[in-house]
Protein backbone atom coordinates (compact mmCIF):
# COMPACT_ATOMS: atom_id res chain seq x y z
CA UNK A 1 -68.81 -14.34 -86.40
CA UNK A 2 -67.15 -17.63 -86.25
CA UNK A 3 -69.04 -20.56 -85.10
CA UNK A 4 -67.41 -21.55 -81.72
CA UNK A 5 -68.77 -18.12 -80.30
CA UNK A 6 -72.11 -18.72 -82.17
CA UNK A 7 -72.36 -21.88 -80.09
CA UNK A 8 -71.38 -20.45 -76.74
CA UNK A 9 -74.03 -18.00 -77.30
CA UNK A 10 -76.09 -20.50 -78.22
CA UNK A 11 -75.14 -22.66 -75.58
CA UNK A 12 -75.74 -19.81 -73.11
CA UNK A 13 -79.50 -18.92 -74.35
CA UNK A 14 -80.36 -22.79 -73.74
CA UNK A 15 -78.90 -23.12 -70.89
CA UNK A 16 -80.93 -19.69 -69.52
CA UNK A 17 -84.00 -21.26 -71.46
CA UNK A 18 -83.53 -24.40 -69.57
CA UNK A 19 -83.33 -22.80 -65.85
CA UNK A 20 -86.43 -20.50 -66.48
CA UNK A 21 -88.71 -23.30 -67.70
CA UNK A 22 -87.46 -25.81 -64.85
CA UNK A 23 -88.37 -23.07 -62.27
CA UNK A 24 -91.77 -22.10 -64.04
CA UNK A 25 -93.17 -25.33 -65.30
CA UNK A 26 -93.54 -29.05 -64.46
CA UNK A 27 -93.78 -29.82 -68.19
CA UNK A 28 -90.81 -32.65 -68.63
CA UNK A 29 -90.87 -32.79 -72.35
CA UNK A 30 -90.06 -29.62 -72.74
CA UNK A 31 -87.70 -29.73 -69.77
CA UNK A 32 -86.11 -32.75 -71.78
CA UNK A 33 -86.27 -31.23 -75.29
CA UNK A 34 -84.80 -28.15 -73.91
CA UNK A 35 -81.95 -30.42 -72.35
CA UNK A 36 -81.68 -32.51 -75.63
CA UNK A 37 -80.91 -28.95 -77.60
CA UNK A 38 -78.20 -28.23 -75.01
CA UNK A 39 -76.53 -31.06 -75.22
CA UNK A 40 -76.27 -31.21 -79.13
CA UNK A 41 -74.53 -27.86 -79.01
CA UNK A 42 -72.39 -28.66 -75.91
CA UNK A 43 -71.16 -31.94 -77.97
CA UNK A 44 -70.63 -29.29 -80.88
CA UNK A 45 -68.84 -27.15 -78.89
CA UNK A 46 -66.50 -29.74 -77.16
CA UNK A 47 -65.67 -31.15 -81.21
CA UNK A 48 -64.34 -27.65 -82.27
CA UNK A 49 -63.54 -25.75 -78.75
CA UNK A 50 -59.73 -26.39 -79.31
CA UNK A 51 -59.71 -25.73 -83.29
């Protein structure tokens, strides 16, 4: 598997990771590590989505 899907799945499980824990919890540093993680791979994503 190439790594521009790895990252959209990757990108998807953080992103479904980051909605659950938001609705569930009031802990913000997980909230913001959880964002943090996302936004890593959606800069990753963005650097090789046309490649």
């Amino acid at each position: 598997m190439n790594n521009k899907v790895e990252l959209e799945k990757q990108i998807e499980k953080l992103r479904l990771k980051l909605y659950e824990v938001f609705q569930q919890s009031s802990n913000k540093e997980e909230i913001i590590s959880i964002s943090q993680l996302l936004d890593e791979a959606l800069n990753s994503y963005e650097k090789i989505k046309d490649k």
